[in-house]
Protein backbone atom coordinates (compact mmCIF):
# COMPACT_ATOMS: atom_id res chain seq x y z
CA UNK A 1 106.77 100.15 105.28
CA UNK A 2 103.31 98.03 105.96
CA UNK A 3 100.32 98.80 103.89
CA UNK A 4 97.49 99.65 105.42
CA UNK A 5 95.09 97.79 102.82
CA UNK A 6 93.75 94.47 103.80
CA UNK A 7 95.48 91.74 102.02
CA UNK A 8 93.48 89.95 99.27
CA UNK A 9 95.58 87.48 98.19
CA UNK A 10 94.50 87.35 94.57
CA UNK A 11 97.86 87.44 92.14
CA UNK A 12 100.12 85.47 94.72
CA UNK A 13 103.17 85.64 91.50
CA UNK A 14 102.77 89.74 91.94
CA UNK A 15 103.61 89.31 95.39
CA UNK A 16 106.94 87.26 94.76
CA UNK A 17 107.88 89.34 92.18
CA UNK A 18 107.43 92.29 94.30
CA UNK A 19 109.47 90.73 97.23
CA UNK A 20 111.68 89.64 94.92
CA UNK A 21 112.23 93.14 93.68
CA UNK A 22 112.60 94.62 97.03
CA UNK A 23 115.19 92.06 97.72
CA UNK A 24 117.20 93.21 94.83
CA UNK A 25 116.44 96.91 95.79
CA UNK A 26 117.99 96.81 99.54
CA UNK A 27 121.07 94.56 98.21
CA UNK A 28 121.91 97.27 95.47
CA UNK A 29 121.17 100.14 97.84
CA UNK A 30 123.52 98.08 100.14
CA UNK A 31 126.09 98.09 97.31
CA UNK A 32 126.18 101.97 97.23
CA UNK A 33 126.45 102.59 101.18
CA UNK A 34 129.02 99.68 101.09
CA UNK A 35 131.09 102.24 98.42
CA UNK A 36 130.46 105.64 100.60
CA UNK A 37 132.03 103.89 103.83
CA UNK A 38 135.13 104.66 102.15
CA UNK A 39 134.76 108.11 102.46
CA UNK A 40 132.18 109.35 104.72
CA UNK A 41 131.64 108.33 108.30
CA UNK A 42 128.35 106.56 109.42
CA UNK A 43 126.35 109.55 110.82
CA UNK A 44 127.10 111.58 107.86
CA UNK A 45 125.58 108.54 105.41
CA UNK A 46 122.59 108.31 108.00
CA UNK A 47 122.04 111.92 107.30
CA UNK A 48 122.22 112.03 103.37
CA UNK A 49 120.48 108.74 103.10
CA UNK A 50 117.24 109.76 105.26
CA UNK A 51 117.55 113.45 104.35
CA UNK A 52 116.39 112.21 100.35
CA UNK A 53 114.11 109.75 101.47
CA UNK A 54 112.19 112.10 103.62
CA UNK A 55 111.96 114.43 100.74
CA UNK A 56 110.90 111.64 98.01
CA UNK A 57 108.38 110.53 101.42
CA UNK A 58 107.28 114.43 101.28
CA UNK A 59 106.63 114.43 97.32
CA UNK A 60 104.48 111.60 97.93
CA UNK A 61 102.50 112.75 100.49
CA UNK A 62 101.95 115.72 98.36
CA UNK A 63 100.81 113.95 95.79
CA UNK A 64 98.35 111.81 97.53
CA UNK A 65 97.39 112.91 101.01
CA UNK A 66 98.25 110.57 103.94
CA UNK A 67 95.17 109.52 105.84
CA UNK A 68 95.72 108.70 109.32
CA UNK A 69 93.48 108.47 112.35
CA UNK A 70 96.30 109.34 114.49
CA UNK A 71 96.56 109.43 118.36
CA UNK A 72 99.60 107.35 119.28
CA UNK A 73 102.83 110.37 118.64
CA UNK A 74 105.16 108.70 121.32
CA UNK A 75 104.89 105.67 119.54
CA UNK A 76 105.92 106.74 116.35
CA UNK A 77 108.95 108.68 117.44
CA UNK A 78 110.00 105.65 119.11
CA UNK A 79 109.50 103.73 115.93
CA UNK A 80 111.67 106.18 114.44
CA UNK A 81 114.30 105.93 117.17
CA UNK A 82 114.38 101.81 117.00
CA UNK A 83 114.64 102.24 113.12
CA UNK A 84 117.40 104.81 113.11
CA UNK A 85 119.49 103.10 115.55
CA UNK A 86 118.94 99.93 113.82
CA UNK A 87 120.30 101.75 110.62
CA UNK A 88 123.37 102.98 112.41
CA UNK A 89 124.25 99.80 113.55
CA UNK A 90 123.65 98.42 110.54
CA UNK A 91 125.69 100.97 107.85
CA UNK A 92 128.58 100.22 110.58
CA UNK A 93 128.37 96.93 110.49
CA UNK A 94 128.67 97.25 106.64
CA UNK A 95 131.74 99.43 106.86
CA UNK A 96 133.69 97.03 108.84
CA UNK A 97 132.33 93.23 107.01
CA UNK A 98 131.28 91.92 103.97
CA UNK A 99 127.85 93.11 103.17
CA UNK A 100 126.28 89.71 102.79
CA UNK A 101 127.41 89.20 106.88
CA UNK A 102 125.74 92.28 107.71
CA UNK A 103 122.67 91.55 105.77
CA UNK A 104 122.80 88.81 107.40
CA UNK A 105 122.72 89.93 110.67
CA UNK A 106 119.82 92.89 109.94
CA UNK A 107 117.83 89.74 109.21
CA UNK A 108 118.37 87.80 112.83
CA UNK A 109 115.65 90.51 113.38
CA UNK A 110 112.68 87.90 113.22
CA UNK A 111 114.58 85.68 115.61
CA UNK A 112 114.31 88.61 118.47
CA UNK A 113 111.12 89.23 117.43
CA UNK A 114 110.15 86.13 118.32
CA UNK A 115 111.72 86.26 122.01
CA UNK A 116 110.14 89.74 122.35
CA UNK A 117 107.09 88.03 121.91
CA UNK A 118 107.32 85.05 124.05
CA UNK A 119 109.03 86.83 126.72
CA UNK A 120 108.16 90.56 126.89
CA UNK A 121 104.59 90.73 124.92
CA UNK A 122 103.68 86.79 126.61
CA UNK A 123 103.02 85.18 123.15
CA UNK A 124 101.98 81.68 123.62
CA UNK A 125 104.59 79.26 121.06
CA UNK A 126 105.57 76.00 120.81
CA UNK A 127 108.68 73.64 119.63
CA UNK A 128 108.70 75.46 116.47
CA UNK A 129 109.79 78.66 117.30
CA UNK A 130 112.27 77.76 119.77
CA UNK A 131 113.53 75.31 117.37
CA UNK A 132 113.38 78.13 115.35
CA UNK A 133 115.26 80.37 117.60
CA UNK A 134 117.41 77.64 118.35
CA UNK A 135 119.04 77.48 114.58
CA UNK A 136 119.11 80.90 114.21
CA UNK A 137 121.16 81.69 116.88
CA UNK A 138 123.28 78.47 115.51
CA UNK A 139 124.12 80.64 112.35
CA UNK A 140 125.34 83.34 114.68
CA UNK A 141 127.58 81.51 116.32
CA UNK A 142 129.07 80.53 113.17
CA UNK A 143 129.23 83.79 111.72
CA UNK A 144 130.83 85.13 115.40
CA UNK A 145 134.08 82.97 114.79
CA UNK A 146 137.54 83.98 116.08
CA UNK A 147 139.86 85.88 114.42
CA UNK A 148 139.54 87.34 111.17
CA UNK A 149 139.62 91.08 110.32
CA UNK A 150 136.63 92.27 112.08
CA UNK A 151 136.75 94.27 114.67
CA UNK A 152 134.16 93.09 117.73
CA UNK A 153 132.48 96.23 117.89
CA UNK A 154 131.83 95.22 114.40
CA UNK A 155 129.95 91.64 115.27
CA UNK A 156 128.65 93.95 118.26
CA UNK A 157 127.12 96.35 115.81
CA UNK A 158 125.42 93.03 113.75
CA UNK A 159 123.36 91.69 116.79
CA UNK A 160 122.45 95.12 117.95
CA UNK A 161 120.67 95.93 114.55
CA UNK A 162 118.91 92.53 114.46
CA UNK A 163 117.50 93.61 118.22
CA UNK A 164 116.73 97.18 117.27
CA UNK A 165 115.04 96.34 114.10
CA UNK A 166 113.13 93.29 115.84
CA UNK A 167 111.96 96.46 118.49
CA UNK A 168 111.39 98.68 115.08
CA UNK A 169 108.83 96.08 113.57
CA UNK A 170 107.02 95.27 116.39
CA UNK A 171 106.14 98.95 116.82
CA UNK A 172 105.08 99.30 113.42
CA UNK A 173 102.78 96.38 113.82
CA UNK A 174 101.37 98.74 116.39
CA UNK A 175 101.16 101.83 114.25
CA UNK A 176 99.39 100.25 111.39
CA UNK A 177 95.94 100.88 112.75
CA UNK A 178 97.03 104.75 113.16
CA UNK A 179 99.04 106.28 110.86
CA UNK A 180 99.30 106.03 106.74
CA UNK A 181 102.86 104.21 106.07
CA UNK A 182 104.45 107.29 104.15
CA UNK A 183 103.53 109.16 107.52
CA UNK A 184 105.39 106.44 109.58
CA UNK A 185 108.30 106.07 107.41
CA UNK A 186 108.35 110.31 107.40
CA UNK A 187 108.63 110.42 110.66
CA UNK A 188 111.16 107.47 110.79
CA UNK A 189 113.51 109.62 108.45
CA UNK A 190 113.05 113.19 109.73
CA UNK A 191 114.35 111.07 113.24
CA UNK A 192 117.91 110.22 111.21
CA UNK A 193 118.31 114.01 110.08
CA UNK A 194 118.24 115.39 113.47
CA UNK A 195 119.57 112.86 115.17
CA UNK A 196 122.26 112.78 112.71
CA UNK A 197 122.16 117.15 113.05
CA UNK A 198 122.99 116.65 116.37
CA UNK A 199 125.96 114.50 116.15
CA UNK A 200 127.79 117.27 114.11
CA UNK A 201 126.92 120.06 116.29
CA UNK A 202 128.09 118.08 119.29
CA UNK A 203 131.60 117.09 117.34
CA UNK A 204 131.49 121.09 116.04
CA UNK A 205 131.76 122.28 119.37
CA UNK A 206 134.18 119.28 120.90
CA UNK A 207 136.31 120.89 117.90
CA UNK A 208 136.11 118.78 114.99
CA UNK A 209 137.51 120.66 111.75
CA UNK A 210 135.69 118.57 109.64
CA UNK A 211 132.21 120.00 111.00
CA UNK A 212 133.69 123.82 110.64
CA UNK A 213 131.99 124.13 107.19
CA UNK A 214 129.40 122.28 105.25
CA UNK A 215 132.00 121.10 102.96
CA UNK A 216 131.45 117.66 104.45
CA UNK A 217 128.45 117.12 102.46
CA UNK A 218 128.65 114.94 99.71
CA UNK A 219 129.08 116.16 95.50
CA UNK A 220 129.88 114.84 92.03
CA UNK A 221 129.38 111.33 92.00
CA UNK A 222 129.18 110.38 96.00
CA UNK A 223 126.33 113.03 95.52
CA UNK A 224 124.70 110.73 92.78
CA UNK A 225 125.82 107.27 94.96
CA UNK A 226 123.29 109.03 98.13
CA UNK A 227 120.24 109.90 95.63
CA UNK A 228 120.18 106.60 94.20
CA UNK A 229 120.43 104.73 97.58
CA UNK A 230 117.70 106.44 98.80
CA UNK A 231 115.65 105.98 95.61
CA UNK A 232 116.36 102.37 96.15
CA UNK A 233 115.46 102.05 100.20
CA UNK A 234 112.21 103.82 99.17
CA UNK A 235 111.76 101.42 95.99
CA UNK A 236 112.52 98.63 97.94
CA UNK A 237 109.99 99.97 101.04
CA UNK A 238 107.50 100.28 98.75
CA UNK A 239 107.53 96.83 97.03
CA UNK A 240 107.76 94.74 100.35
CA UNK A 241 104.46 97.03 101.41
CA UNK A 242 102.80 95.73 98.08
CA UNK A 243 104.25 92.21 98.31
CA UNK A 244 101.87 91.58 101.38
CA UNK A 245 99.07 92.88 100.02
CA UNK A 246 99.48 90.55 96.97
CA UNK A 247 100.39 87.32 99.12
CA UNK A 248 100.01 85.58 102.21
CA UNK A 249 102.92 87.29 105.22
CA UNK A 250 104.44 83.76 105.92
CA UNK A 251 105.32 83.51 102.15
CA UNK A 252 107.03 87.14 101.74
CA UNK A 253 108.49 86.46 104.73
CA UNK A 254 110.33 83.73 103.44
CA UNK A 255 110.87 85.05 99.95
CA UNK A 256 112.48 88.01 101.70
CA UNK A 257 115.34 85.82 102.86
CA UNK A 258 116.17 86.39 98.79
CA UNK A 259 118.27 89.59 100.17
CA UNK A 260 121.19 87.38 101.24
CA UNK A 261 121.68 85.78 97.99
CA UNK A 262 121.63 88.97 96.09
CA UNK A 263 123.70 90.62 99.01
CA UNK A 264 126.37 87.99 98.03
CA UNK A 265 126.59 89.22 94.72
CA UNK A 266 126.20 93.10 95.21
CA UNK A 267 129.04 92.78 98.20
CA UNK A 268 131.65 91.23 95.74
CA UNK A 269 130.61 93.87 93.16
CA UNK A 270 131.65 96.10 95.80
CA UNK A 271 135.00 94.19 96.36
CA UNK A 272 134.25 92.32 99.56
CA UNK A 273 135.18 88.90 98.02
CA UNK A 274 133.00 85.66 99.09
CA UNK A 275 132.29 85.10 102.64
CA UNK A 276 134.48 82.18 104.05
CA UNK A 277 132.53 78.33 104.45
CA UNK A 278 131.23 79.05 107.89
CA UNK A 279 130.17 82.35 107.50
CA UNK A 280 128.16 80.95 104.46
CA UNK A 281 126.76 78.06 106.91
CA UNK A 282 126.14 80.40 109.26
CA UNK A 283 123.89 82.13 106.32
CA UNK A 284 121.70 79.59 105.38
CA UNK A 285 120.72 78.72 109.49
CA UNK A 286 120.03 82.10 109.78
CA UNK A 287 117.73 81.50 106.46
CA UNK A 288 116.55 78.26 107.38
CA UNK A 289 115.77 80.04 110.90
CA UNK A 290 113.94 82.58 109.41
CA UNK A 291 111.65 80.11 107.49
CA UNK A 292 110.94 78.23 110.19
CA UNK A 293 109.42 80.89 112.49
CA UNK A 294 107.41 82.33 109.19
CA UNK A 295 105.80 78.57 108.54
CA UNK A 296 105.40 78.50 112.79
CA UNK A 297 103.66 81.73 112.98
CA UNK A 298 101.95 80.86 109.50
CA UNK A 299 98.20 82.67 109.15
């Protein structure tokens, strides 16, 4: 979520602490998806998971009004669609690795970005960011060894969300000027219910059983796991937003790389165990990748 406020870059420390915070927010909301793989399939988390955060989204807007000038609607489902696919990939990719790997590979993101840039919107860059580029994709080479217990669609689904969410941002750089962030993010969720709505009406009519009833739908304490994930993706949505008011982008950007430390932590909470030597190399290029372009595109 971007904030639509101009930056003023007065209490730097707030910002950190706020990026900080959001790190720690999307590593323990990772932590709870990580736990519902077990027992719910991807589209049904996708659809619990945005269902509450559209409705907390909806309580805000009803609190304060969204202000938006508007104008640009096939941009923002499109935004929505990037996002949501990105999230698919990404909840799969968690079901099937350790959660540090997959945050890992959400935050290649920056990397594609990048090449977007430079190749589709004709960016002018230099050494830096293919340098840049260069390491990152270093670190996924590492991470993409041979053998192991993953499946490929699994290292599949890892690059895919780092491309998706790279086409996700760059949209919502568009959208900025337009729409109020609660609006975008609305609209970003509201795409994950019926998208995910649609997958079980499909599978309900190829004859799943499990779609014959709503008694797919989470309760008791997987119930409490969804509420408090999405509490914690809109916690965590709402500190980055902050963060970059309070400090300068190229900074947040780099304390953001925080996630994969605390991802570490929350994935062996959640019994993944610690990621082997070269996946952990492979984490720090993709880190020191991710600084790099920040510093190169520094304002």
């Amino acid at each position: 979520m971007l904030s639509n406020q101009t930056p003023k870059y007065d209490n730097e420390t707030m910002g950190i602490i706020m990026m900080i915070g959001a790190s720690v927010c999307f590593s323990s909301m990772g932590y709870f998806i990580k736990k519902l793989t077990a027992d719910f399939s991807t589209m049904e988390i996708i659809f619990m998971r945005n269902l509450i955060t559209m409705l907390i989204i909806w309580v805000a807007m009803l609190i304060v009004r969204p202000v938006s000038r508007g104008g640009k609607p096939l941009l923002l489902v499109m935004r929505g669609v990037y996002g949501v696919s990105a999230m698919i990939a990404y909840f799969y990719a968690i079901s099937v690795m350790h959660l540090a790997t997959a945050a890992t590979f959400s935050k290649t993101s920056p990397l594609f970005t990048a090449l977007i840039a430079v190749l589709v919107m004709k960016e002018k860059s230099d050494w830096r960011v293919w340098t840049a580029i260069g390491v990152g994709f270093f670190g996924v080479l590492f991470i993409l060894k041979p053998g192991g217990n993953v499946p490929p669609m699994g290292y599949f689904a890892g690059i895919l969300c780092g491309v998706l969410a790279a086409f996700a941002y760059t949209t919502v750089r568009n959208l900025a000027d337009y729409y109020d962030a609660r609006v975008v993010v609305f609209v970003f969720s509201l795409v994950g219910v019926l998208g995910s709505l649609a997958y079980f009406i499909a599978l309900y009519f190829m004859g799943d059983p499990r779609y014959d009833s709503w008694d797919f739908l989470p309760h008791g304490v997987h119930l409490w796991y969804f509420i408090i994930s999405g509490a914690l993706a809109s916690a965590a949505q709402f500190l980055m937003s902050k963060s970059y008011y309070y400090g300068r982008a190229s900074l947040m950007g780099a304390i953001s790389y925080s996630e994969l430390v605390f991802s570490v932590f929350a994935g062996f909470l959640a019994g993944d165990g610690l990621p082997d030597t070269l996946s952990f190399a492979g984490m720090f290029l993709v880190f020191l990748s991710g600084l790099l372009i920040v510093r190169a595109r520094k304002k």
